[in-house]
Protein backbone atom coordinates (compact mmCIF):
# COMPACT_ATOMS: atom_id res chain seq x y z
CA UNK A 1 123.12 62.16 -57.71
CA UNK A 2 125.96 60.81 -60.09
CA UNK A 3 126.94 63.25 -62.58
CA UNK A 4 125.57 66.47 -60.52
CA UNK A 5 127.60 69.41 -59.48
CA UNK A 6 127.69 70.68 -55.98
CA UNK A 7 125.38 73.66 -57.40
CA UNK A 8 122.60 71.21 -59.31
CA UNK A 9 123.05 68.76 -55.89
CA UNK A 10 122.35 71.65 -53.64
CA UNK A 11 118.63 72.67 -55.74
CA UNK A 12 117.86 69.26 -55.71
CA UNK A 13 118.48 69.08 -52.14
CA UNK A 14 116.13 72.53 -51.47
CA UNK A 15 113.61 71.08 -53.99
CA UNK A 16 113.20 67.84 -52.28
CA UNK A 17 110.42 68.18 -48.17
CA UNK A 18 112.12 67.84 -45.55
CA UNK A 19 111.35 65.57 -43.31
CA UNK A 20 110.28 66.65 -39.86
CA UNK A 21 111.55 65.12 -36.59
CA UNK A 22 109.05 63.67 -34.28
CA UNK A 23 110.19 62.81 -30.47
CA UNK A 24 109.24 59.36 -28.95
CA UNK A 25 107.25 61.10 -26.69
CA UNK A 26 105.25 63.21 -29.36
CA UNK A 27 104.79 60.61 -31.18
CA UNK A 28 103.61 58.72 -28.23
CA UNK A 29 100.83 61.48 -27.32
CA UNK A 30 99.32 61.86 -30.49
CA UNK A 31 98.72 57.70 -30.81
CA UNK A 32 97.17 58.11 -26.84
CA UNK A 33 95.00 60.78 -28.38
CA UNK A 34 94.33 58.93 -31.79
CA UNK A 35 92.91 55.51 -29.57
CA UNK A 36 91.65 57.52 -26.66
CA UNK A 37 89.59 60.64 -28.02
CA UNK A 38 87.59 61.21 -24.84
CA UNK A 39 91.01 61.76 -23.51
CA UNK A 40 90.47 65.84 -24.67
CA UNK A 41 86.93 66.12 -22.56
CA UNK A 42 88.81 64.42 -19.70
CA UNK A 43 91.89 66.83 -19.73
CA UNK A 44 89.82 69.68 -19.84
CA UNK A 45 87.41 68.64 -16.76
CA UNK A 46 90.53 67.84 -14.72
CA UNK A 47 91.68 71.02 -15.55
CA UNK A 48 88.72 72.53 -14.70
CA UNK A 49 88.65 70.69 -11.10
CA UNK A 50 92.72 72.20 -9.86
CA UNK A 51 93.07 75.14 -12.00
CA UNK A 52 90.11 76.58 -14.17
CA UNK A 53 89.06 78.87 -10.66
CA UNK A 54 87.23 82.15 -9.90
CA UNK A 55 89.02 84.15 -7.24
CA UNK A 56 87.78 85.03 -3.93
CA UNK A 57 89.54 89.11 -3.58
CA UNK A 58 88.59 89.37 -0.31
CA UNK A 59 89.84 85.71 0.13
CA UNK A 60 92.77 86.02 -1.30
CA UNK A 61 93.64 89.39 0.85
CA UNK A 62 92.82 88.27 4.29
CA UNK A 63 95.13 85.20 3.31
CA UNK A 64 98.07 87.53 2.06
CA UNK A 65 97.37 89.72 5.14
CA UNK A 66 97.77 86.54 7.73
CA UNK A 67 101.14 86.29 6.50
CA UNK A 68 103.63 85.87 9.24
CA UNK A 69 107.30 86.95 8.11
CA UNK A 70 109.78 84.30 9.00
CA UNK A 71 113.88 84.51 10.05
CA UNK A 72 116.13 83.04 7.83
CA UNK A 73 117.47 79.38 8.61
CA UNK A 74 113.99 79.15 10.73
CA UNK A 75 114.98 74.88 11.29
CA UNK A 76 117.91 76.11 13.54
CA UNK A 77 116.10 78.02 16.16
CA UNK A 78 119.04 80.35 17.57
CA UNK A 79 121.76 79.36 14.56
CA UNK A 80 123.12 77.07 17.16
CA UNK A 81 124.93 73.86 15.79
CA UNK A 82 123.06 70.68 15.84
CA UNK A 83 123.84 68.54 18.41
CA UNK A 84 124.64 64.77 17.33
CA UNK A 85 124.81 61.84 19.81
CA UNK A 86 127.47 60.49 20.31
C-alpha cells in the first residue's frame, strides 16, 4: 500500500474479508465428518441410548424420597484423626 494515507489504508483494510480463524480441533471435526458421514446417524443413536430418555415421575420420586441425609466429613466417622502406623 505504497503511496496510501493512513485514511485510504484503513478503507482498503475494511474493504478487503477477513479471514476467519479455525482451531486445530475444528478443523479436525469437520474433516472426521467430511470422510465419515454416517458419523451424524451414529452420534445421534448414542445419544439416544445415555441421554434421549422419558422419565419415570413416580420413579424419579420414590428415588428422591429414599434419600438418606449424610454428616459432613462422613470418611472420618467421629472427626477423630487418622491413625498412621508407625
Amino acid at each position: 500500500m505504497v503511496g496510501m494515507n493512513n485514511a485510504q489504508e484503513q478503507r482498503e483494510r475494511e474493504n478487503q474479508p477477513m479471514k476467519l480463524y479455525e482451531s486445530e480441533h475444528t478443523k479436525f471435526m469437520r474433516e472426521l465428518f467430511e470422510k465419515n458421514p454416517q458419523l451424524a446417524e451414529d452420534q445421534k443413536e448414542a445419544r439416544a441410548i445415555w441421554w434421549d430418555k422419558k422419565l419415570d415421575r413416580d420413579e424419579r420420586r420414590r428415588f428422591k424420597d429414599s434419600n438418606v441425609p449424610q454428616k459432613g466429613y462422613v470418611y472420618f466417622g467421629n472427626n477423630a484423626p487418622v491413625k498412621t502406623p508407625d
